[in-house]
Each structure stands twice: as structure tokens, then as C-alpha cells.
Protein backbone atom coordinates (compact mmCIF):
# COMPACT_ATOMS: atom_id res chain seq x y z
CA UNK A 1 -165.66 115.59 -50.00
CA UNK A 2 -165.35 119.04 -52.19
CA UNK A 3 -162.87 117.01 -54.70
CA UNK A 4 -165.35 113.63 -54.58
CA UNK A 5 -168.68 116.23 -55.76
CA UNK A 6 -166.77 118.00 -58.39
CA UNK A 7 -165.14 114.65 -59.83
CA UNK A 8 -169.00 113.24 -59.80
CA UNK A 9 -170.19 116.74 -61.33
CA UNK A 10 -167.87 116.56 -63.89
CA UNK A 11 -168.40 112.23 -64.78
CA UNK A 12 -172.31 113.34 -65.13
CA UNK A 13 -171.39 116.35 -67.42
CA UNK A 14 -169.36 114.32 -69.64
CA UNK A 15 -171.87 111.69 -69.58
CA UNK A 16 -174.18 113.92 -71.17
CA UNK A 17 -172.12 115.69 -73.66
CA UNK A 18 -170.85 112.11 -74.99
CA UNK A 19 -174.28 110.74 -75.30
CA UNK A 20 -175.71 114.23 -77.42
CA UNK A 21 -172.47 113.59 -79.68
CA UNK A 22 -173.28 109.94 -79.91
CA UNK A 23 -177.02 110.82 -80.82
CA UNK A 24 -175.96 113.08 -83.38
CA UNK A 25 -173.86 110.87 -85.36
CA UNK A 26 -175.81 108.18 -85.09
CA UNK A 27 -179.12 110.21 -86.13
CA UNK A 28 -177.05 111.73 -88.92
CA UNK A 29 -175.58 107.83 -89.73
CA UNK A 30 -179.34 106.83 -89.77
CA UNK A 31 -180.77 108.89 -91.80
CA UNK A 32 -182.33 111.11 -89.58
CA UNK A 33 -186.53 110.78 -89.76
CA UNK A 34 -188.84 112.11 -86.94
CA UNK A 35 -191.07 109.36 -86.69
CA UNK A 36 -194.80 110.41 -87.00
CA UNK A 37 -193.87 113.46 -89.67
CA UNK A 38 -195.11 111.95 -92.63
CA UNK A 39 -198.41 109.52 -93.08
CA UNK A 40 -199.53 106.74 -95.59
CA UNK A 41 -202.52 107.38 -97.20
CA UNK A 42 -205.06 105.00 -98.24
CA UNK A 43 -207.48 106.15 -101.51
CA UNK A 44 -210.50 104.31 -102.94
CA UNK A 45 -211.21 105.72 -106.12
CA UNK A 46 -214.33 104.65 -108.52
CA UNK A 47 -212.70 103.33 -111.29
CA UNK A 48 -209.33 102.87 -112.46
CA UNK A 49 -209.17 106.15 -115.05
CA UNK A 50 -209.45 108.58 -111.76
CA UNK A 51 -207.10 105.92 -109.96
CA UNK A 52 -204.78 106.81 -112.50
CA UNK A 53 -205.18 110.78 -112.46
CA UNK A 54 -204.66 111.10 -108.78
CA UNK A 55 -201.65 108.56 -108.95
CA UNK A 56 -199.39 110.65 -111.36
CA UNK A 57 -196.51 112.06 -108.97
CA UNK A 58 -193.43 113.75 -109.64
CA UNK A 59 -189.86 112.51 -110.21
CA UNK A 60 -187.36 114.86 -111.22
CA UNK A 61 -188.79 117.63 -112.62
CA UNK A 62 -191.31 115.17 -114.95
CA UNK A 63 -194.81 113.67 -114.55
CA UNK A 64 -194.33 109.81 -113.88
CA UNK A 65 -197.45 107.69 -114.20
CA UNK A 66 -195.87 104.21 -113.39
CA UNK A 67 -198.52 101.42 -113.28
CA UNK A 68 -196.65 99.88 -109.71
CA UNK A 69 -197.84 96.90 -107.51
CA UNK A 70 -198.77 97.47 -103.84
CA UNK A 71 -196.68 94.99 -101.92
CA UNK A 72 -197.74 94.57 -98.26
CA UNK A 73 -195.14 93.08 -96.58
CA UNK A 74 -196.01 92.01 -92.47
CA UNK A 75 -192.77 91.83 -90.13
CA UNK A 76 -191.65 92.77 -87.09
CA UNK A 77 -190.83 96.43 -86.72
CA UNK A 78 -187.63 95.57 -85.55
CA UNK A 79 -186.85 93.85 -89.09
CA UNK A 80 -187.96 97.70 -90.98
CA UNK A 81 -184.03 98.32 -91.39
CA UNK A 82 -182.97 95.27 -92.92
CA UNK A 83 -186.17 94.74 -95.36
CA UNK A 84 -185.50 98.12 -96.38
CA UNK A 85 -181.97 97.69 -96.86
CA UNK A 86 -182.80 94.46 -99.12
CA UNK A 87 -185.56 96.66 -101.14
CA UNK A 88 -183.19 99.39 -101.75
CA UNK A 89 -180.49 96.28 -102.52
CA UNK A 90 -183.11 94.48 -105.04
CA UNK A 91 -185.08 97.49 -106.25
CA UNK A 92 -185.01 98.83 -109.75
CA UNK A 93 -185.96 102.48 -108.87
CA UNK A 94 -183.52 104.96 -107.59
CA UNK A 95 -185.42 105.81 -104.55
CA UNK A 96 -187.65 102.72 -103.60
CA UNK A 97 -190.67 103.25 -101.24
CA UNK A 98 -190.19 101.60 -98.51
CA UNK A 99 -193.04 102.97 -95.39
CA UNK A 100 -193.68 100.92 -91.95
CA UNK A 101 -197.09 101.44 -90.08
CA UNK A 102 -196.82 100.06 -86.88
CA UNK A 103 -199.44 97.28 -86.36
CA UNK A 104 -202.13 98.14 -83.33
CA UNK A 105 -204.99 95.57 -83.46
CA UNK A 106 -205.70 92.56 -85.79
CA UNK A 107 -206.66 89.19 -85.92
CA UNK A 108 -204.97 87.72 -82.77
CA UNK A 109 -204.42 83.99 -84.40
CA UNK A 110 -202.89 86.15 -87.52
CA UNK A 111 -200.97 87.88 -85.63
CA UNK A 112 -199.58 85.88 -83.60
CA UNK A 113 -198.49 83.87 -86.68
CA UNK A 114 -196.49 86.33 -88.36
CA UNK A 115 -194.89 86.83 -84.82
CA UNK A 116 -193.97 83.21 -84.37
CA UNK A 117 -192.58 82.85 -88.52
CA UNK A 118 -190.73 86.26 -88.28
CA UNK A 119 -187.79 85.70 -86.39
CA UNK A 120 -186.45 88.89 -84.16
């Protein structure tokens, strides 16, 4: 009974330690992100001169004032790896932008659409 406890002891410790090294090469083979860290930010601005002002950014070590196109591109947030790995195969710049906000409410006949054309 002593030898059958310490044998199941020892399964669930190993159990454990196997799944935190399997989380930590898979977060470090996924390139690790805390979901919820970051935000998207939606502007309005009056005209397209102070559009333009607060747009500049920075990209390596110079002031890049790109005029870029806003795709929005609705899928299912299980697809987010492989659309990004197709922007990132496609895309011109060395780091594309490629963000995901999940979906919470919309148009239910919309939505449902995308749903059924998406496949999973």
C-alpha cells in the first residue's frame, strides 16, 4: 500500500514537471504574448493633416510616415495563426501588423455568415 502511494506520488509529480517543461517550450516556440497586454486603438481625427501627425511612428531609430491601408479581415480566432503566418509570408514590411480582437456582439445574420464561410 506504502509502495502503491509513493509510485502514484511520484506519476503526479512527474506529471507536473513534464507539463511546465512542455509549456515552456511551447510558449517560447510560440512566441510567447500574454494575451490582454497590449490594446488596439481606434482614433477619429478632424481632418487628414492631424491624421497624419499623430500617425508618424517609429521604425528603427527614424520617423516613418507610411500612408498604409486598414485591412479588416473577419475569421475565426482559431484561424489568427495561419492568417498571420500568410501576412508575414505575403507582406512587404519586415514586421507586418498583424492584431486579433476577439469578436463579442454583432449583427447575428453577419455573424453567423462569416461563421458558416470560414471553415475551422
Amino acid at each position: 500500500m506504502k509502495a502503491a502511494c509513493c509510485v502514484l506520488l511520484l506519476s503526479l509529480l512527474m506529471v507536473s514537471l513534464l507539463r511546465t517543461v512542455y509549456q515552456r517550450l511551447f510558449s517560447m516556440a510560440a512566441e510567447a504574448y500574454t494575451p490582454g497586454s497590449l490594446s488596439a486603438a481606434f482614433v477619429t481625427c478632424p481632418n487628414e493633416k492631424v491624421g497624419k501627425e499623430i500617425a508618424r511612428y517609429e521604425w528603427k531609430g527614424k520617423i516613418e510616415e507610411d500612408r498604409e491601408v486598414l485591412l479588416m479581415i473577419k475569421t475565426r480566432s482559431s484561424q489568427i495563426p495561419v492568417l498571420t503566418d500568410f501576412v508575414r509570408s505575403v507582406h512587404p514590411y519586415e514586421v507586418a501588423e498583424v492584431i486579433a480582437l476577439p469578436i463579442q456582439q454583432g449583427n447575428a445574420p453577419y455573424l453567423q455568415w462569416v461563421g458558416e464561410t470560414v471553415p475551422e
